[in-house]
N, C-alpha and C. Protein backbone atom coordinates (compact mmCIF):
# COMPACT_ATOMS: atom_id res chain seq x y z
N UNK A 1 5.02 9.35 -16.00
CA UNK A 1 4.16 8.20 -15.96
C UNK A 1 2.76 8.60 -16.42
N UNK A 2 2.06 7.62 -17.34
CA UNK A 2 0.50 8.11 -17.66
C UNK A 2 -0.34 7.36 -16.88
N UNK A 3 -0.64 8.65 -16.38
CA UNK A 3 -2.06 8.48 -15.30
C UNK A 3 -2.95 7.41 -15.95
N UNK A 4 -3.46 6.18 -14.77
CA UNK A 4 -4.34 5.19 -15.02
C UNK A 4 -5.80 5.85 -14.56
N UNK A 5 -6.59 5.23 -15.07
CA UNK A 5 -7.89 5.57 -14.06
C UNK A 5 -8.15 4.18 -12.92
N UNK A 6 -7.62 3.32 -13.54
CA UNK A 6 -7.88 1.89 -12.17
C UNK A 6 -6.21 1.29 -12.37
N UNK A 7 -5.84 0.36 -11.21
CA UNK A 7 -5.27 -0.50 -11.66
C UNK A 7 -6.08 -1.80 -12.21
N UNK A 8 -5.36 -3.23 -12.64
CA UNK A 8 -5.66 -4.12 -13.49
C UNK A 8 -6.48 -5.07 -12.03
N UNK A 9 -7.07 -5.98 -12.40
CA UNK A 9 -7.91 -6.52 -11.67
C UNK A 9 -7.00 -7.61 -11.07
N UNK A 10 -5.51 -8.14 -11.65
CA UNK A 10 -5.51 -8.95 -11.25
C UNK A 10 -4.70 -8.02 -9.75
N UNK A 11 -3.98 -6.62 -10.16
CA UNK A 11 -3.19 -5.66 -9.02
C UNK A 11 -3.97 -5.81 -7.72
N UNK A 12 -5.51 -5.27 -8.24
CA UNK A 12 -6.53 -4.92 -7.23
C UNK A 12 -6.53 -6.63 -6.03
N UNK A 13 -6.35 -7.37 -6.92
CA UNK A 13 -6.87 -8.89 -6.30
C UNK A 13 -5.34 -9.36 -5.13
N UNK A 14 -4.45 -9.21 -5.93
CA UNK A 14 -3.23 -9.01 -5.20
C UNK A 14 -2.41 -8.39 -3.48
N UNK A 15 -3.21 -6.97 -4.14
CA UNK A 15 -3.33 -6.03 -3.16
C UNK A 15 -4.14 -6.61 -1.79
N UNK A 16 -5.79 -7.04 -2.00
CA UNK A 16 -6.52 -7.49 -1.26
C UNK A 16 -6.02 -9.11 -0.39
N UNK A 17 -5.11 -9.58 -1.32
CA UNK A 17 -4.60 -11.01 -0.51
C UNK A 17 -3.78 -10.61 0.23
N UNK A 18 -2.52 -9.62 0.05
CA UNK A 18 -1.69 -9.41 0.90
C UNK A 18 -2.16 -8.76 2.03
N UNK A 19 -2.86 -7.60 1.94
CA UNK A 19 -3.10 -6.59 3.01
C UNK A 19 -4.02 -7.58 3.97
N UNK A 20 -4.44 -8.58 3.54
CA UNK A 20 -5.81 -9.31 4.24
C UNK A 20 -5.18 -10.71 5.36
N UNK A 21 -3.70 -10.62 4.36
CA UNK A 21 -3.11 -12.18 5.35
C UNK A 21 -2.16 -11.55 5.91
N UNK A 22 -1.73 -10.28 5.51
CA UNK A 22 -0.78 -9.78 6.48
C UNK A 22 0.54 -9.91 6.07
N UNK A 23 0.79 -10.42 4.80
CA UNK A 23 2.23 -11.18 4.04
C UNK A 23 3.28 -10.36 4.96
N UNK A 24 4.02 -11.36 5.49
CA UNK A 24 4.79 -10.83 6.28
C UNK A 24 6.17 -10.56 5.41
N UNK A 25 5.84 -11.37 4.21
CA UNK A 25 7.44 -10.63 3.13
C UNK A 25 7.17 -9.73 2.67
N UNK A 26 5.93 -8.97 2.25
CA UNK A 26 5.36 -7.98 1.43
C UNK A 26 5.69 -6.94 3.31
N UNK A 27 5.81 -6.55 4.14
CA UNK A 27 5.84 -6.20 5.14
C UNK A 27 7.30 -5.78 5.51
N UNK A 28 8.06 -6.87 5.17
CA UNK A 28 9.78 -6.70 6.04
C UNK A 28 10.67 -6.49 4.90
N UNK A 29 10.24 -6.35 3.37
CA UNK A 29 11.42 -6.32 2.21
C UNK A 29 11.07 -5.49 1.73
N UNK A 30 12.01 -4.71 1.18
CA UNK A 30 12.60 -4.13 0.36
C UNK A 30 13.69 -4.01 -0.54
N UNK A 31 13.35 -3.50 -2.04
CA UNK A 31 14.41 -3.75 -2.82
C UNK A 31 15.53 -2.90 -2.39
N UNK A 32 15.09 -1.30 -2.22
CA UNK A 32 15.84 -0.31 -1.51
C UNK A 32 16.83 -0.72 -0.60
N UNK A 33 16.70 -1.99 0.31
CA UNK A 33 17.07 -2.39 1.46
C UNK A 33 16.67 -1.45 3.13
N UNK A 34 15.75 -0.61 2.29
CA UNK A 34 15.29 0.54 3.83
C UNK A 34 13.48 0.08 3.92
N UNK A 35 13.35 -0.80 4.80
CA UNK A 35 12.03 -1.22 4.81
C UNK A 35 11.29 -0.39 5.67
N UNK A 36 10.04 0.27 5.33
CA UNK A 36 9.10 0.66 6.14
C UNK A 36 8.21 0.27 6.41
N UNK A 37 8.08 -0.69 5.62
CA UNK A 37 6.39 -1.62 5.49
C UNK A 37 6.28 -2.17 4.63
N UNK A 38 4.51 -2.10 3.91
CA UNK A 38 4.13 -2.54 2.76
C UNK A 38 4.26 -1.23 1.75
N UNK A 39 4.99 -1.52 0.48
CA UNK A 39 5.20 -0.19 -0.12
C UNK A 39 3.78 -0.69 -0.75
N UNK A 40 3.48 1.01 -1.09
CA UNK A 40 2.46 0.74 -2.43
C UNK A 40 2.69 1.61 -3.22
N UNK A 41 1.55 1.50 -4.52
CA UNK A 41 1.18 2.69 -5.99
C UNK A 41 0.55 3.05 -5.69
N UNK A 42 0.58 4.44 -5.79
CA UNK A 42 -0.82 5.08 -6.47
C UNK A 42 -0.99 5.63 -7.87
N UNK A 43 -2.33 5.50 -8.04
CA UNK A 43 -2.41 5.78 -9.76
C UNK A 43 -1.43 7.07 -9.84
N UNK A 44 -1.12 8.11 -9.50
CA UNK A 44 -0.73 9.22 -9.54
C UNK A 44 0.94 9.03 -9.94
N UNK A 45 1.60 7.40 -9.22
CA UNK A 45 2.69 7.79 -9.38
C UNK A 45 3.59 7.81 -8.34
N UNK A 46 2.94 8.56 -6.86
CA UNK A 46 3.42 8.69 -5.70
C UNK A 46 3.54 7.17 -5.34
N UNK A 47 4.12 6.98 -3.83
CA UNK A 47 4.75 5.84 -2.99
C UNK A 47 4.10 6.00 -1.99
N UNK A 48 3.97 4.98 -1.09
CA UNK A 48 3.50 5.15 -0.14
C UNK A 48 3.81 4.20 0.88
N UNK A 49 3.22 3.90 2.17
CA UNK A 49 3.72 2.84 2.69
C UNK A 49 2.95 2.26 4.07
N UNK A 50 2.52 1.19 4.27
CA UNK A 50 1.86 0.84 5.81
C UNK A 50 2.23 0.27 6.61
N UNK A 51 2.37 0.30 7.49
CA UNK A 51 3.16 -0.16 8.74
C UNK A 51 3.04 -1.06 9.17
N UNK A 52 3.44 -2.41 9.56
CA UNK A 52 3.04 -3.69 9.90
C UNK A 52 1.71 -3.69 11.15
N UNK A 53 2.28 -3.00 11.91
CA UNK A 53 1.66 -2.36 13.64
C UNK A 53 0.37 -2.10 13.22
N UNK A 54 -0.14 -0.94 11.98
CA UNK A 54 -0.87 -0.61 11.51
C UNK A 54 -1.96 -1.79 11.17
N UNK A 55 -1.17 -2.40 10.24
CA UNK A 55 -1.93 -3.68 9.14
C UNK A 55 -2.41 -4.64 10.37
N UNK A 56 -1.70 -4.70 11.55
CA UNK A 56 -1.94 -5.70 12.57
C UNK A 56 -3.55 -5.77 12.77
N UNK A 57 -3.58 -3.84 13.77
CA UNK A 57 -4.48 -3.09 14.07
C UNK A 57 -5.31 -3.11 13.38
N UNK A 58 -5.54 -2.90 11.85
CA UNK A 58 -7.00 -2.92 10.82
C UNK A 58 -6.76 -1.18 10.72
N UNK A 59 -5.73 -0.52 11.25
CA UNK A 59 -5.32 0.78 10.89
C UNK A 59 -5.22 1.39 9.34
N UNK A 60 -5.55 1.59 8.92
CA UNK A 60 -5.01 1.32 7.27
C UNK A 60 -4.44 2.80 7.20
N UNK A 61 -3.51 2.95 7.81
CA UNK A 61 -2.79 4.61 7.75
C UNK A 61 -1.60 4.46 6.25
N UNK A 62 -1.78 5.29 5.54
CA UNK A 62 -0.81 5.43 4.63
C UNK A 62 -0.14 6.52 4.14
N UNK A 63 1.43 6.18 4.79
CA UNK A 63 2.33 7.42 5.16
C UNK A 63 3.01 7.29 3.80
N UNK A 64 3.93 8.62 3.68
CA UNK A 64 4.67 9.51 2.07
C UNK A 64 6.12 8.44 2.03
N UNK A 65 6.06 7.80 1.40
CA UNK A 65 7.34 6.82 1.24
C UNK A 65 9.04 7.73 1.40
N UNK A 66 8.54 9.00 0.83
CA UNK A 66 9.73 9.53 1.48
C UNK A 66 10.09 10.69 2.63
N UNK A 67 8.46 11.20 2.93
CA UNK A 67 8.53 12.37 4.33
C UNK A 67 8.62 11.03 5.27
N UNK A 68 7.75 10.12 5.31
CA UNK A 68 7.16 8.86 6.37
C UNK A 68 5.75 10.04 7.18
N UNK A 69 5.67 11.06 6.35
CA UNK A 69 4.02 12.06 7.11
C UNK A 69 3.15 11.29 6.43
N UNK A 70 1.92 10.66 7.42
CA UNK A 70 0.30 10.65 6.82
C UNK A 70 0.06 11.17 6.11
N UNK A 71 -0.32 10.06 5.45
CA UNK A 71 -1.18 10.89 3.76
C UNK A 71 -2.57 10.87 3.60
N UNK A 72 -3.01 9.38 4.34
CA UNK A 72 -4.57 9.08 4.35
C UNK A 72 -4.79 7.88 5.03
N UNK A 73 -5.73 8.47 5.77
CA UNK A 73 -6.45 7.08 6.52
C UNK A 73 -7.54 6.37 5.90
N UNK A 74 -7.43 5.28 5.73
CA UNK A 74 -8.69 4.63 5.11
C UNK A 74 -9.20 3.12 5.90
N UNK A 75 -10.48 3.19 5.88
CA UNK A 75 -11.41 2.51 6.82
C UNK A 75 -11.37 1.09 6.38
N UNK A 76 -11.03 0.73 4.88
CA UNK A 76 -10.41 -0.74 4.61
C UNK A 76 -10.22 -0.67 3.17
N UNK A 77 -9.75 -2.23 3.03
CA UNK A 77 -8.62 -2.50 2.27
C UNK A 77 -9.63 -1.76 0.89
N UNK A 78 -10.81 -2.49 0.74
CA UNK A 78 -11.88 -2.18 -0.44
C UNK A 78 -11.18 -0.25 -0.22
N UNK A 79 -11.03 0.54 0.34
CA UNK A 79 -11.16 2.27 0.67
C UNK A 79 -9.63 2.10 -0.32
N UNK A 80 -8.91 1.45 0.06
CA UNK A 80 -7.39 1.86 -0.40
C UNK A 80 -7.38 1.65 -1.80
N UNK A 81 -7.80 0.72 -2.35
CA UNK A 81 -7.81 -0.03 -3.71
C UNK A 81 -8.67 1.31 -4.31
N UNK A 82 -10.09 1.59 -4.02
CA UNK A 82 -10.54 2.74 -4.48
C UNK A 82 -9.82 4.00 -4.57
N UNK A 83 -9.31 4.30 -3.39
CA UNK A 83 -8.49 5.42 -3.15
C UNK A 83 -7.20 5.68 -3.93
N UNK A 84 -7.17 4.42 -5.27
CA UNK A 84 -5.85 4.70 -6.26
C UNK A 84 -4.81 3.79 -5.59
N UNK A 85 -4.54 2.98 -4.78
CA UNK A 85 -3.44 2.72 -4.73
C UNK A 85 -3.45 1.03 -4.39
N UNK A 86 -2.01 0.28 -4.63
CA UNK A 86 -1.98 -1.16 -4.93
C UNK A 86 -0.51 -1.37 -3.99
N UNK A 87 -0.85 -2.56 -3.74
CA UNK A 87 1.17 -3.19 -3.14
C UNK A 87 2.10 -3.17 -4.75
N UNK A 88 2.94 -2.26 -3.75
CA UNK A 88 4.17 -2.46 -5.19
C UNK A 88 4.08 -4.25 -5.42
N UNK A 89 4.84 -4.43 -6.64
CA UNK A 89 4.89 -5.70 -7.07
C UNK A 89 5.87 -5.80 -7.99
C-alpha cells in the first residue's frame, strides 16, 4: 500500500460523525463477521479498533485489530484523525 500523508477530507469528516454519534452500526458490524468495535485505517496500512465501552466513556483507546493490545490512547477524536487513522469504510 502507498503511504498517504492525510486521508481525504471527506474520510476525516466521516470519521468525526461516527466516532461523535456513536454509530452504533459502525460499532456492532463487521464484514469479517468477528466484531470488535469500530474498525479503523491508519495511513500506514495497519487496523485497528475501539471499543464501544470506550467510545461511550470519551476513552479513545485504540487496540491492534489482530493482537486486540493497545496501541494508543488519544485525548479526542480531532488526536485520532491527526494521529493517521479513519473508520474503515
Amino acid at each position: 500500500m502507498r503511504e498517504q500523508n492525510q486521508w481525504r477530507s471527506d474520510q476525516k469528516a466521516k470519521t468525526r460523525e461516527i466516532l461523535q454519534q456513536i454509530d452504533f452500526i459502525a460499532f456492532t458490524f463487521d464484514i469479517s463477521g468477528h466484531n470488535k468495535g469500530c474498525t479503523l485505517d491508519h495511513l500506514n496500512g495497519d487496523y485497528g479498533y475501539i471499543k464501544l465501552k470506550d467510545a461511550i466513556n470519551d476513552d479513545w483507546n485504540i487496540y491492534d485489530y489482530e493482537t486486540d493490545k493497545l496501541i494508543e490512547t488519544f485525548n479526542s477524536i480531532e488526536d485520532i484523525i491527526a494521529g493517521g487513522w479513519k473508520v474503515s469504510t
